[in-house]
C-alpha atoms as a PDB file:
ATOM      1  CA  UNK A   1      25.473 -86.126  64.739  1.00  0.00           C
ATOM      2  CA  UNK A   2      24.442 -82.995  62.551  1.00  0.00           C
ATOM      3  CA  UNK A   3      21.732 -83.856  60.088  1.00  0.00           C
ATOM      4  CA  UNK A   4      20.306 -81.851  57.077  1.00  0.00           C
ATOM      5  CA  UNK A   5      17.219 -80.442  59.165  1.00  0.00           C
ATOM      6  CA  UNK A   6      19.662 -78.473  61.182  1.00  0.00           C
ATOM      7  CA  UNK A   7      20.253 -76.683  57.888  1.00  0.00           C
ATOM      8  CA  UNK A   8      18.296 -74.346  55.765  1.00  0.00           C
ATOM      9  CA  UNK A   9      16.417 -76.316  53.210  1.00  0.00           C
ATOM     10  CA  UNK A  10      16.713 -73.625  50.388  1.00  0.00           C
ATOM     11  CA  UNK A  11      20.360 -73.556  51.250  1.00  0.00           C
ATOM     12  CA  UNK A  12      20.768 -77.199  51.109  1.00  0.00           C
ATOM     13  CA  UNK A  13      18.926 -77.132  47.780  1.00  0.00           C
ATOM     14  CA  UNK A  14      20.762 -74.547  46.502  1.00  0.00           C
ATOM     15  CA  UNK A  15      24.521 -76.084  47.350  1.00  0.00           C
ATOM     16  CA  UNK A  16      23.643 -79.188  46.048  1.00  0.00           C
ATOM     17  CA  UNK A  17      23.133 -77.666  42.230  1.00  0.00           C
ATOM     18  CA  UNK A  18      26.889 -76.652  42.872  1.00  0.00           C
ATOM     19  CA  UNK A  19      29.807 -79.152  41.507  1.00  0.00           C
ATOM     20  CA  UNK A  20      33.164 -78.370  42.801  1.00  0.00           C
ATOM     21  CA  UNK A  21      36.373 -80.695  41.082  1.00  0.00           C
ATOM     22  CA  UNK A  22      37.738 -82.528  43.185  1.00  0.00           C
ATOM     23  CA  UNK A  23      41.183 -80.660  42.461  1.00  0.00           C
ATOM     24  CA  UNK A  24      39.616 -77.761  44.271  1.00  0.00           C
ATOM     25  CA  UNK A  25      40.134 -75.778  40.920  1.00  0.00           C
ATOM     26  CA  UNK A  26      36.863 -75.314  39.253  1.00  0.00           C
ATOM     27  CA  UNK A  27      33.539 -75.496  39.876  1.00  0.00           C
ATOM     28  CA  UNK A  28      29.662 -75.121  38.163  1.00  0.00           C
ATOM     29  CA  UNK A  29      27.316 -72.734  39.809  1.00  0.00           C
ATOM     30  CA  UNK A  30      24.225 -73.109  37.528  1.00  0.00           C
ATOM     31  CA  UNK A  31      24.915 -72.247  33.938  1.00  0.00           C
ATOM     32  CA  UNK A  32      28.246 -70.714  34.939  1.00  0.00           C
ATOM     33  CA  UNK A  33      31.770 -72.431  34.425  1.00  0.00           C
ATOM     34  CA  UNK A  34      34.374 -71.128  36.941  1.00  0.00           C
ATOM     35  CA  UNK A  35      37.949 -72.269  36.478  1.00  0.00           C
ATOM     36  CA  UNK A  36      41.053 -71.084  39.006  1.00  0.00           C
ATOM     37  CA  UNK A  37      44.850 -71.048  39.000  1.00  0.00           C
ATOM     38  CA  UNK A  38      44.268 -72.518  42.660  1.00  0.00           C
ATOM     39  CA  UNK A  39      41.580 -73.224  45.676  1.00  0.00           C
ATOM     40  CA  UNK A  40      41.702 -69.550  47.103  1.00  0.00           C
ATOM     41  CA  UNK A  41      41.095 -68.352  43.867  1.00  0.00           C
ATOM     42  CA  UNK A  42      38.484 -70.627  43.428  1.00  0.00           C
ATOM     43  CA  UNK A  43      36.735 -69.981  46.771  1.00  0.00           C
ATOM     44  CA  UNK A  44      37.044 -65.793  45.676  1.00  0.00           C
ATOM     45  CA  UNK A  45      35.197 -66.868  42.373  1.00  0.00           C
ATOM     46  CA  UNK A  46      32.441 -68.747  43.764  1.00  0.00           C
ATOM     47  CA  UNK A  47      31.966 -66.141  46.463  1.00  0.00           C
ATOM     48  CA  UNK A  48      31.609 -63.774  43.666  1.00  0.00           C
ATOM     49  CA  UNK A  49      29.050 -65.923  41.832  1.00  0.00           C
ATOM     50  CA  UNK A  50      27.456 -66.763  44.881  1.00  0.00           C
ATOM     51  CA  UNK A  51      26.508 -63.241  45.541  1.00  0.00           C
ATOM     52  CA  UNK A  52      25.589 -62.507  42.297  1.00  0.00           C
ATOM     53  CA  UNK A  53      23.389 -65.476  41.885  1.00  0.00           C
ATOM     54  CA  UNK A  54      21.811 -66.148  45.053  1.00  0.00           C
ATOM     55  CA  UNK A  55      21.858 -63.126  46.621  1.00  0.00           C
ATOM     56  CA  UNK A  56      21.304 -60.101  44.138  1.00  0.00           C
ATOM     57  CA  UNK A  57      19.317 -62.649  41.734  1.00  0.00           C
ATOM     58  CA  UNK A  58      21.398 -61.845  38.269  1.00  0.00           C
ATOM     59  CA  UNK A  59      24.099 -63.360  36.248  1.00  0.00           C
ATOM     60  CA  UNK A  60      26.619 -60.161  35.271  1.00  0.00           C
ATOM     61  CA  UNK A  61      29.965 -62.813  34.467  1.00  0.00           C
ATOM     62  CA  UNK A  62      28.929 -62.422  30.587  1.00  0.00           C
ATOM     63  CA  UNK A  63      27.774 -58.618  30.526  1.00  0.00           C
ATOM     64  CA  UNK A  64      29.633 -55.789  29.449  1.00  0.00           C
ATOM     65  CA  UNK A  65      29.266 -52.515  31.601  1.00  0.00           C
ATOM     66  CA  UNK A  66      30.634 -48.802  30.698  1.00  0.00           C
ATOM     67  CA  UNK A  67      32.963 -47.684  32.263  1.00  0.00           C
ATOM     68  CA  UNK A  68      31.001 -44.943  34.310  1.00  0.00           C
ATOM     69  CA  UNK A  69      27.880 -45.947  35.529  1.00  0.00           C
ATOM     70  CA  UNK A  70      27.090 -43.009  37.568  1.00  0.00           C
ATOM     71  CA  UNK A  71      24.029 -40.939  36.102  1.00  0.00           C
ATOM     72  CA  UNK A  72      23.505 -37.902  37.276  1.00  0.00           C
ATOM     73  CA  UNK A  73      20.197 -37.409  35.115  1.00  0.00           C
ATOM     74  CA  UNK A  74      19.190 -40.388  36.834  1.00  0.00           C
ATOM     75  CA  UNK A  75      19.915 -39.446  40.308  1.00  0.00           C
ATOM     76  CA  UNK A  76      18.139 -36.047  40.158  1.00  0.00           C
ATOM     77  CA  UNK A  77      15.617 -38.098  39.186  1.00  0.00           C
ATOM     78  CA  UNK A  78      15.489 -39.823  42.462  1.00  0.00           C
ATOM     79  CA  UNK A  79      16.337 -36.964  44.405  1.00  0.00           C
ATOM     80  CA  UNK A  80      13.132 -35.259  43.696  1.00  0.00           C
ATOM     81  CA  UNK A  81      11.541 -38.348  44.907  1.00  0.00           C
ATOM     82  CA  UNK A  82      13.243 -38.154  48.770  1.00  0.00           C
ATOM     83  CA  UNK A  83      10.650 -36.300  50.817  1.00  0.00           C
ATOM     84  CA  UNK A  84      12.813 -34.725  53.405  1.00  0.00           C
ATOM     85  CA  UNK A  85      15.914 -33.003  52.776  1.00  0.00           C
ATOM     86  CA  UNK A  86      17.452 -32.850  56.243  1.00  0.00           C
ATOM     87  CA  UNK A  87      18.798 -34.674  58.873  1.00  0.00           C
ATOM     88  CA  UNK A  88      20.530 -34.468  62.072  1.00  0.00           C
ATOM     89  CA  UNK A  89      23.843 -36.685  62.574  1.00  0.00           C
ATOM     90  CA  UNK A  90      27.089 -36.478  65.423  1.00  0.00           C
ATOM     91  CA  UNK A  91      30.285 -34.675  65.050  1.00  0.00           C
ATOM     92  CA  UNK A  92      33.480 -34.175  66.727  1.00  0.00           C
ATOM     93  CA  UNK A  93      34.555 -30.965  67.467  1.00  0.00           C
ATOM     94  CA  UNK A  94      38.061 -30.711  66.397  1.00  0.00           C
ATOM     95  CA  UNK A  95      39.064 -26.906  66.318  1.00  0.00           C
ATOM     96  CA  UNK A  96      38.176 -23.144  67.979  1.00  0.00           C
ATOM     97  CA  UNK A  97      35.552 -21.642  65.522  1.00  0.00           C
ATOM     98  CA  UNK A  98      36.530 -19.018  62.601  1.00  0.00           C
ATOM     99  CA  UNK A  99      34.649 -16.022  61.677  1.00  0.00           C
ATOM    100  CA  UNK A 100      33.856 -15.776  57.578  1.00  0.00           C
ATOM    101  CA  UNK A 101      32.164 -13.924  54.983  1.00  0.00           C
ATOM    102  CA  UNK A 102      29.346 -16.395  55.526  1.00  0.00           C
ATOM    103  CA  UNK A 103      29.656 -16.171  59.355  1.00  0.00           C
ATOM    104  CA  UNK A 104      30.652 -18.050  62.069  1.00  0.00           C
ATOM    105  CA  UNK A 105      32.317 -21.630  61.719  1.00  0.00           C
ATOM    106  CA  UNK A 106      33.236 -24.754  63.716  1.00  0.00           C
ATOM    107  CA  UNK A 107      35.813 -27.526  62.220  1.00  0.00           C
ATOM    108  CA  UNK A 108      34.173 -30.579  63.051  1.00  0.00           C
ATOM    109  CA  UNK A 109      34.781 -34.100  62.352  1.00  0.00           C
ATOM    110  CA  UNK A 110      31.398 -35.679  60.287  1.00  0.00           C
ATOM    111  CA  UNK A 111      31.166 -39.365  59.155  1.00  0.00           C
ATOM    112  CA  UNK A 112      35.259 -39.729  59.271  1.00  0.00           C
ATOM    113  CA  UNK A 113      35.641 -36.537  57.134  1.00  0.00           C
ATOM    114  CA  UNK A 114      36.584 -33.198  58.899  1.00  0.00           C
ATOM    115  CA  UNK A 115      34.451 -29.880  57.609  1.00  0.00           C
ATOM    116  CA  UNK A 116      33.723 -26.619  58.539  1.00  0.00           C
ATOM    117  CA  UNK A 117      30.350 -26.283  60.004  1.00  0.00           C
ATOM    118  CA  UNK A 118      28.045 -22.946  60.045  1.00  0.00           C
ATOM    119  CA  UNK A 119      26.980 -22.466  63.768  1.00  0.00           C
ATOM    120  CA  UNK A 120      23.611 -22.057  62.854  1.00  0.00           C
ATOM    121  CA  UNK A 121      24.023 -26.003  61.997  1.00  0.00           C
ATOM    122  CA  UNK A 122      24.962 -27.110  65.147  1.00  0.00           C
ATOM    123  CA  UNK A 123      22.452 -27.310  67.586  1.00  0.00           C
ATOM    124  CA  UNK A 124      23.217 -25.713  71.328  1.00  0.00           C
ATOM    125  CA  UNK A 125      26.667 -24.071  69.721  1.00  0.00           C
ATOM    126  CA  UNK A 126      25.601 -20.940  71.958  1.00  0.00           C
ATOM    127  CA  UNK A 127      27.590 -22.924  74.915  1.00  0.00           C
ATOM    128  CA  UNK A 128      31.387 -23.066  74.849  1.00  0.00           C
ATOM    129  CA  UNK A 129      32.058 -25.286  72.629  1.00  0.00           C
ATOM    130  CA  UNK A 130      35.774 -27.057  72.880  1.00  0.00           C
ATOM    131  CA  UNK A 131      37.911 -29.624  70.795  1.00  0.00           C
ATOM    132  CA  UNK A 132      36.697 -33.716  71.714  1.00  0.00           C
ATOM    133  CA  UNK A 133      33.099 -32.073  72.690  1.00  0.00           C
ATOM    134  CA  UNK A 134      30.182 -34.541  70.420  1.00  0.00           C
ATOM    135  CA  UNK A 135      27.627 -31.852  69.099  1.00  0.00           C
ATOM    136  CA  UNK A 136      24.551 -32.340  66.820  1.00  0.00           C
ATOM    137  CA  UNK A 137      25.040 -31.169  63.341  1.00  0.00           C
ATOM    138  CA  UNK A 138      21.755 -30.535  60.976  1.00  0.00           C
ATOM    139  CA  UNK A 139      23.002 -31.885  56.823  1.00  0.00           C
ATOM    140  CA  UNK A 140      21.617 -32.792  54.015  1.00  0.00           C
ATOM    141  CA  UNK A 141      19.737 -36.421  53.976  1.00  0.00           C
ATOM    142  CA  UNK A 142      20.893 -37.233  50.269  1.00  0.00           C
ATOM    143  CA  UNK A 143      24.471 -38.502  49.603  1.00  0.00           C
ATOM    144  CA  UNK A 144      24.231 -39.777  45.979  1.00  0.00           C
ATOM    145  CA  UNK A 145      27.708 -40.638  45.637  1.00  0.00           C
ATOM    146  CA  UNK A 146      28.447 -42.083  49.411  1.00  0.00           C
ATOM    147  CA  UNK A 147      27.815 -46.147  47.841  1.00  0.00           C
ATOM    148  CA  UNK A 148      29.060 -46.881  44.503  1.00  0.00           C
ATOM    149  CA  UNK A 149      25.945 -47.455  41.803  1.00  0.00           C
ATOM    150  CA  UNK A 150      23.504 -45.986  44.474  1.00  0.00           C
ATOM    151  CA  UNK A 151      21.638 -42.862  45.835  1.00  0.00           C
ATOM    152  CA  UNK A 152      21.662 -42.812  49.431  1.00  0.00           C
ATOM    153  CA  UNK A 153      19.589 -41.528  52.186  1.00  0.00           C
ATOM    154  CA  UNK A 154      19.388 -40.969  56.008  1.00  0.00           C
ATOM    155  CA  UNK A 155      15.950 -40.846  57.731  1.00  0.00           C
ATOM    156  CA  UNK A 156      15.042 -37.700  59.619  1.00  0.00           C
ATOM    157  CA  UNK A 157      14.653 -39.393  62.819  1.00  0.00           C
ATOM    158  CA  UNK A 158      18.806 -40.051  63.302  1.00  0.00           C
ATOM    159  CA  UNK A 159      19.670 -44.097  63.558  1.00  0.00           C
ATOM    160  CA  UNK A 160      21.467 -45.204  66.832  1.00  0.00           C
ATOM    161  CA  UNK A 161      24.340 -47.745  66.729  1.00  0.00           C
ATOM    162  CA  UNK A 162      23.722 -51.687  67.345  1.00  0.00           C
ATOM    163  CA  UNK A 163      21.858 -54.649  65.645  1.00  0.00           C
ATOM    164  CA  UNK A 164      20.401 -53.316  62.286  1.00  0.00           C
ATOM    165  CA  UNK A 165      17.931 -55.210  60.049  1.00  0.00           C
ATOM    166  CA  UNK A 166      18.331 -55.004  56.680  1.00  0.00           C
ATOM    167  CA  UNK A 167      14.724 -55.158  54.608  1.00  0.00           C
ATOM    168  CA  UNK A 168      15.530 -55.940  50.395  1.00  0.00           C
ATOM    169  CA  UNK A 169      12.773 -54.818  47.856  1.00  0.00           C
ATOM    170  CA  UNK A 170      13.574 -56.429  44.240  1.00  0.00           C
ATOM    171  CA  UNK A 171      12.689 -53.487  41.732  1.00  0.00           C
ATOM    172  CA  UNK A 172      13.051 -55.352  38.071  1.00  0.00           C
ATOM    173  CA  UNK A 173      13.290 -52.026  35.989  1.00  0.00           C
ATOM    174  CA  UNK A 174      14.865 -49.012  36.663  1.00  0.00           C
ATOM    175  CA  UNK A 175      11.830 -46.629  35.341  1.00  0.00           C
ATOM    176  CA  UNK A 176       9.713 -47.861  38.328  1.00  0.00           C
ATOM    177  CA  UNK A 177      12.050 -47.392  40.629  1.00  0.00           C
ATOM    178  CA  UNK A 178      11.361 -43.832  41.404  1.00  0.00           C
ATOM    179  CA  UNK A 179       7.984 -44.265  42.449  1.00  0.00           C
ATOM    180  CA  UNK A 180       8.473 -47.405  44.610  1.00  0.00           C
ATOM    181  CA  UNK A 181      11.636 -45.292  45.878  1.00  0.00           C
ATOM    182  CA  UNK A 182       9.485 -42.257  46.805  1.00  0.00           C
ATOM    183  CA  UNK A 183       6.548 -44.263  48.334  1.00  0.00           C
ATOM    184  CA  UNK A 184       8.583 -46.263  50.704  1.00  0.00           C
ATOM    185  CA  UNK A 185      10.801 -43.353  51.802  1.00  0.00           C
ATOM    186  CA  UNK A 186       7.291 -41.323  52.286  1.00  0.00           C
ATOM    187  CA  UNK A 187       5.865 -44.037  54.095  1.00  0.00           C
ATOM    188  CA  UNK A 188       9.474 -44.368  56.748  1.00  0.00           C
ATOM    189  CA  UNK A 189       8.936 -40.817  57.441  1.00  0.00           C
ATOM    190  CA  UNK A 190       5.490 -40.714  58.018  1.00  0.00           C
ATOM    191  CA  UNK A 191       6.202 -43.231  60.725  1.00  0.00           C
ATOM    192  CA  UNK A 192       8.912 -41.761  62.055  1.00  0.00           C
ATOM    193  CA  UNK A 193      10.932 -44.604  61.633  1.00  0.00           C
ATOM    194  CA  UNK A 194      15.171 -44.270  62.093  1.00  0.00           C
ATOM    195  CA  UNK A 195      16.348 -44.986  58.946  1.00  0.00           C
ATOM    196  CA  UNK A 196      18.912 -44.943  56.417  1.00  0.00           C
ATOM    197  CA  UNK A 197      17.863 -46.797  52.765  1.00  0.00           C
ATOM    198  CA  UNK A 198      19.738 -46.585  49.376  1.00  0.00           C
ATOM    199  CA  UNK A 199      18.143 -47.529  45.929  1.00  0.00           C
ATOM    200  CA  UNK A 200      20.106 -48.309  43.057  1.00  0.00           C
ATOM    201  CA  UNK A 201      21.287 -45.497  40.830  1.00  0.00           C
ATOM    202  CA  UNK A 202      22.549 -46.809  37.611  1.00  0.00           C
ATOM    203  CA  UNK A 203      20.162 -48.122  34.938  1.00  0.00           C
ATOM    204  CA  UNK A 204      23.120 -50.818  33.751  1.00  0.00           C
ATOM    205  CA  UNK A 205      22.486 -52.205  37.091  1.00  0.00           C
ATOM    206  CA  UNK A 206      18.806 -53.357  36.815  1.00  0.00           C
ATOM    207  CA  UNK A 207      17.427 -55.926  38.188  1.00  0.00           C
ATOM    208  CA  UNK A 208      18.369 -56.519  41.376  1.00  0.00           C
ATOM    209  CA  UNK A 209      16.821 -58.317  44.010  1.00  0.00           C
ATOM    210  CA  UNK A 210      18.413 -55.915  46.441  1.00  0.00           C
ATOM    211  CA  UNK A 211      17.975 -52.756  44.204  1.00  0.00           C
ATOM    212  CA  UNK A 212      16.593 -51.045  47.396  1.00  0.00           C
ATOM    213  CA  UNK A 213      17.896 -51.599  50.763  1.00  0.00           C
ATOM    214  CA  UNK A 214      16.530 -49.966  54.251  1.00  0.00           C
ATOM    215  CA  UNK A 215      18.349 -50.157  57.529  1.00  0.00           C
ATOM    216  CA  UNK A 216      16.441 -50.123  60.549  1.00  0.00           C
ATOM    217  CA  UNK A 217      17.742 -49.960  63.856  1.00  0.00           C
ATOM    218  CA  UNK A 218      16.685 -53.095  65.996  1.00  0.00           C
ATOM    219  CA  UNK A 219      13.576 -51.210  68.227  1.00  0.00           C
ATOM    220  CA  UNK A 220      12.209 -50.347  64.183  1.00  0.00           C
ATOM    221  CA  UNK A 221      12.152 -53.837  63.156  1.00  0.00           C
ATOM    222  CA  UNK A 222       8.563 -54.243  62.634  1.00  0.00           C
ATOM    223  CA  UNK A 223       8.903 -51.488  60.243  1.00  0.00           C
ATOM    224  CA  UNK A 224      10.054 -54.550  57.701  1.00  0.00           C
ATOM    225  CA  UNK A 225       6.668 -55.675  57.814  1.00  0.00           C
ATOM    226  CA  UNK A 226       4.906 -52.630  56.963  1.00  0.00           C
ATOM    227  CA  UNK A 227       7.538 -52.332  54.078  1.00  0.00           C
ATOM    228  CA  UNK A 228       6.483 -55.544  52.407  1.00  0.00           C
ATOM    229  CA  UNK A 229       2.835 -54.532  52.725  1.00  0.00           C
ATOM    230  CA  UNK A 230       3.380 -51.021  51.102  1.00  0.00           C
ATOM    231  CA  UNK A 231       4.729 -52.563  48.331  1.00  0.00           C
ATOM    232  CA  UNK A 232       3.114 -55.758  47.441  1.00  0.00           C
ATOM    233  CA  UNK A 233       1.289 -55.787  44.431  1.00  0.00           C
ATOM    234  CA  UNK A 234       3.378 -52.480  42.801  1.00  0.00           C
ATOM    235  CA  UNK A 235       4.410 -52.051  39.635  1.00  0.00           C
ATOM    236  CA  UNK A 236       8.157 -52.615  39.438  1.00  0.00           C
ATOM    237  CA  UNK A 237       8.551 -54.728  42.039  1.00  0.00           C
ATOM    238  CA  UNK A 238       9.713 -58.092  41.065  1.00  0.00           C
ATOM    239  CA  UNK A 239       9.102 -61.583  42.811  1.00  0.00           C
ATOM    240  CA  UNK A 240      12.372 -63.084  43.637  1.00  0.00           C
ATOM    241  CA  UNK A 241      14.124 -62.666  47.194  1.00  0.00           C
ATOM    242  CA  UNK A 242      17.807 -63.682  48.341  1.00  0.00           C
ATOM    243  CA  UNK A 243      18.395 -67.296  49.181  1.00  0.00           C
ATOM    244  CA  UNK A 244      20.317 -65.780  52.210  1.00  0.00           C
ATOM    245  CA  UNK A 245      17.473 -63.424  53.332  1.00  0.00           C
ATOM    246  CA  UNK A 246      13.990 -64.454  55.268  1.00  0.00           C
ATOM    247  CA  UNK A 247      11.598 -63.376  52.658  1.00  0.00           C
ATOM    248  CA  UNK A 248       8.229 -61.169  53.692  1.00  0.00           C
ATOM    249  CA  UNK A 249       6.063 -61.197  50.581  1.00  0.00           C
ATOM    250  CA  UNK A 250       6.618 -61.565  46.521  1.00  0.00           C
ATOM    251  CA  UNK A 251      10.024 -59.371  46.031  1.00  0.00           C
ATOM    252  CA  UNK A 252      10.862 -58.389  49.560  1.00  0.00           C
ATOM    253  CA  UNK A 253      13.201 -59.885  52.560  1.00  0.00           C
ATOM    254  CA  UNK A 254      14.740 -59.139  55.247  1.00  0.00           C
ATOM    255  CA  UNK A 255      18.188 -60.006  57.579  1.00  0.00           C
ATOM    256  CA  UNK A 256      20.243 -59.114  59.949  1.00  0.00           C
ATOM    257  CA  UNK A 257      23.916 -57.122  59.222  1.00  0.00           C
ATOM    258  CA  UNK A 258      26.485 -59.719  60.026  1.00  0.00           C
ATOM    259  CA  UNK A 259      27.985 -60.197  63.558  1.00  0.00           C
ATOM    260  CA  UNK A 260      31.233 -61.423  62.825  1.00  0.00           C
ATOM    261  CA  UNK A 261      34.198 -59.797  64.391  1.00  0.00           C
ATOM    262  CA  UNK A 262      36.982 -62.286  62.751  1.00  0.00           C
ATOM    263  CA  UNK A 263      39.320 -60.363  60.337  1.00  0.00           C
ATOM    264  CA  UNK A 264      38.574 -59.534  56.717  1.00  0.00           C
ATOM    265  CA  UNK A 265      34.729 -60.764  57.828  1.00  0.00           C
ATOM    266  CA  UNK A 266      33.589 -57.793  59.885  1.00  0.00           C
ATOM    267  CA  UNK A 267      33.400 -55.465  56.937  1.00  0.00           C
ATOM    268  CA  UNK A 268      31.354 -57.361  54.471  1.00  0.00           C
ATOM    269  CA  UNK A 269      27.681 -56.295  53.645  1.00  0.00           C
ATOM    270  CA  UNK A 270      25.371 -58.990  54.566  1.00  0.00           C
ATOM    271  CA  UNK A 271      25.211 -60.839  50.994  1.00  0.00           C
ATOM    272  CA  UNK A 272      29.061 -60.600  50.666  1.00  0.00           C
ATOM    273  CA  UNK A 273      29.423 -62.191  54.257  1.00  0.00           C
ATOM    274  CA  UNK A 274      27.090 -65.294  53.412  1.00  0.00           C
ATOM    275  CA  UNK A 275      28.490 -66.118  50.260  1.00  0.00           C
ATOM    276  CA  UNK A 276      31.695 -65.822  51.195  1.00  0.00           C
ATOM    277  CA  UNK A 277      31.764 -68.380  54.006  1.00  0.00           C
ATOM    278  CA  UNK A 278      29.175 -70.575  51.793  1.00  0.00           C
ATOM    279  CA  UNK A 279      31.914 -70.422  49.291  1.00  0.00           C
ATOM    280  CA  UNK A 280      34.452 -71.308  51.715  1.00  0.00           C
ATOM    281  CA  UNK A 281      33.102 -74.556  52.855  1.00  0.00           C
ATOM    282  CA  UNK A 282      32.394 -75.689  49.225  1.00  0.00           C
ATOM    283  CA  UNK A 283      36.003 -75.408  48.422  1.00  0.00           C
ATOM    284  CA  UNK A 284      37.248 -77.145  51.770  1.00  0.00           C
ATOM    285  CA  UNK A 285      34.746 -79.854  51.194  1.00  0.00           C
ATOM    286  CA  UNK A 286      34.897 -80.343  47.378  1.00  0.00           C
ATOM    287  CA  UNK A 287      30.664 -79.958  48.079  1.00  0.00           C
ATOM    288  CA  UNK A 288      30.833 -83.583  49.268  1.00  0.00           C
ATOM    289  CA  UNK A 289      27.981 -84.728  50.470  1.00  0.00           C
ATOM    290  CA  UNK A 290      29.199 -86.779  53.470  1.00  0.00           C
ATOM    291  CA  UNK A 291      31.290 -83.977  54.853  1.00  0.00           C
ATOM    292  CA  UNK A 292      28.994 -80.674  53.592  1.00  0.00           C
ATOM    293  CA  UNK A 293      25.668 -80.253  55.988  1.00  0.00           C
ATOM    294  CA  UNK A 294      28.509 -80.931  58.922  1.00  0.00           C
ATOM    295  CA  UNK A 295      30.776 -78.837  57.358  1.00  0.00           C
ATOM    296  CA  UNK A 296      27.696 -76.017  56.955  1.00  0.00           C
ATOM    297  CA  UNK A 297      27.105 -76.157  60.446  1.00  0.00           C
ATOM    298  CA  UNK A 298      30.534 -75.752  61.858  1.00  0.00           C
ATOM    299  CA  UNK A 299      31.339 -73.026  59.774  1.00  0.00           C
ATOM    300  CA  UNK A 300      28.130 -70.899  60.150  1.00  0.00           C
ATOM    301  CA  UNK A 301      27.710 -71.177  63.881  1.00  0.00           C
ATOM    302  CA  UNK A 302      32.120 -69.731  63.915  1.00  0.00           C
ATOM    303  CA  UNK A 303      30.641 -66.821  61.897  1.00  0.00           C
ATOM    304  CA  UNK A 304      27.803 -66.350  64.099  1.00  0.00           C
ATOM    305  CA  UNK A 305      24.937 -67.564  61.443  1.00  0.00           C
ATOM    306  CA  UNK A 306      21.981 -69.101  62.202  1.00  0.00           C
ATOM    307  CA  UNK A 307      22.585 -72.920  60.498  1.00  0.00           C
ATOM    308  CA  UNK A 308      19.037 -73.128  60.142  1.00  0.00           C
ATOM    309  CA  UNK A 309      18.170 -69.447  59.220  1.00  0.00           C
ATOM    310  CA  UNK A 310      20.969 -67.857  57.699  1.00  0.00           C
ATOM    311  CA  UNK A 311      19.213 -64.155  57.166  1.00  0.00           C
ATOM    312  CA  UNK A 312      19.888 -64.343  61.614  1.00  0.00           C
ATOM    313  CA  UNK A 313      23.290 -63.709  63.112  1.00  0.00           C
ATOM    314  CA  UNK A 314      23.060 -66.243  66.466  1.00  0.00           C
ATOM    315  CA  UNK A 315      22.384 -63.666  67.909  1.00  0.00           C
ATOM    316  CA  UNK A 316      19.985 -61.751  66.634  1.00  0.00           C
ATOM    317  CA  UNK A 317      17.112 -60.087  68.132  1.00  0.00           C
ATOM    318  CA  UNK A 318      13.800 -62.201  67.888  1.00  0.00           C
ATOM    319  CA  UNK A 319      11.766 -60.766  64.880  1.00  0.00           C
END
């Protein structure tokens, strides 16, 4: 028999505030009214709401945004505040090179995207060099415009592939957010932690209890720790955390990128992920009680989520 300790208590909490109509066509997430033409609707509405809510910590369903939020002012802003501008990343190497004004040239294939590469970028290019060989390339660390509404950066040290922890920092005004940008970025480095982190880059789009994210590779996972000391106390950072996420201190959490392989599931961020199955047992339960902590269970544990923990896939690394 499953029984509510098996689930999250904050979860539990949380789902009970939620009313879903028997109908399966609307449903009350905390102040918020949601009506639907039919249950999938309804299930992409509260996942919506969901993320917003419990996750990211704000309420946008009544606020009016431009139409570009991109600001470049803004970004150079952060920019400055990055305090390495280099990083080394793999490539492909998908043609013969090509001599130019600017000197020699290799097509390789970089993050999905295929560019011409000066030799001097590539480290060891003075062996023969032929197409399908993996090479290093040296870039650029900043890539403003790679995630919609935020500036981007890779670490130095390059990240491997595998189980990455995601560590949250709530920043409730964009005008502190450069310093508490630069000052954890500093700190990664100093470390020489593998990295990549992002930090909101739109001033419509504050506050956020996920305005800064860092990835860590798994074997840099007690670098999440040393995050939530470095910034407890600043100004700018707020106190909230995401339902989903384990928090650390006032304003800071941390969770594990989702490890579920089913399709449509495998390429949701981590906040997407959990409100979207949350949302999907609500709707197939009508968020009745005698049917919802089983319900929880079953349908966590098939998308690899810890029932009782849900910022841990099943199987996660131990923290």
């Amino acid at each position: 028999m499953v029984t509510a300790d098996q689930i999250s208590p904050a979860l539990l909490a949380a789902v009970r505030q939620v009313t879903v109509a028997p109908d399966r066509l609307s449903a009350v997430v905390g102040t918020r009214d949601i009506q639907a033409d039919d249950p999938p609707e309804l299930r992409r509405m509260l996942a919506d709401a969901f993320y917003e809510i419990l996750h990211a910590g704000q309420d946008t369903h009544d606020r009016r945004f431009p139409l570009r939020i991109r600001d470049e002012e803004f970004e150079r802003v952060l920019d400055q505040a990055v305090p390495h501008r280099e990083t080394v990343a793999p490539a492909v190497v998908c043609a013969a090179e090509r001599e130019t004004e600017a000197g020699r040239q290799l097509l390789v294939e970089l993050a999905g995207v295929r560019v011409w590469m000066p030799l001097d970028r590539i480290r060891h290019a003075e062996r023969k060099l032929a197409a399908g060989d993996v090479v290093t390339v040296t870039t650029t660390s900043r890539r403003p415009a790679l995630s919609p509404g935020f500036f981007l950066v890779d670490g130095a040290r390059p990240r491997r592939s595998g189980n990455v922890l995601r560590v949250y920092v709530h920043i409730a005004d964009w005008d502190g957010s450069p310093e508490i940008w630069g000052r954890v970025l500093t700190h990664l480095e100093r470390e020489q932690v593998a990295y990549r982190a992002k930090v909101l880059s739109s001033k419509h789009l504050y506050p956020r209890q996920d305005a800064l994210v860092v990835y860590l590779d798994s074997e840099f996972r007690q670098a999440a720790k040393s995050v939530a000391d470095l910034v407890r106390g600043m100004a700018g950072v707020g106190s909230g955390t995401s339902l989903f996420a384990e928090r650390l201190a006032p304003g800071v959490a941390m969770a594990w990128e989702p490890g579920d392989r089913r399709p449509g599931m495998d390429a949701l961020s981590f906040g997407q992920h959990r409100a979207s199955v949350l949302a999907q047992v609500l709707v197939d339960t009508s968020g009745e009680e005698d049917t919802l902590i089983a319900a929880i269970r079953s349908s966590f544990i098939e998308a690899n989520i810890d029932p009782g923990d849900p910022s841990r896939n099943l199987d996660s690394p131990a923290s």
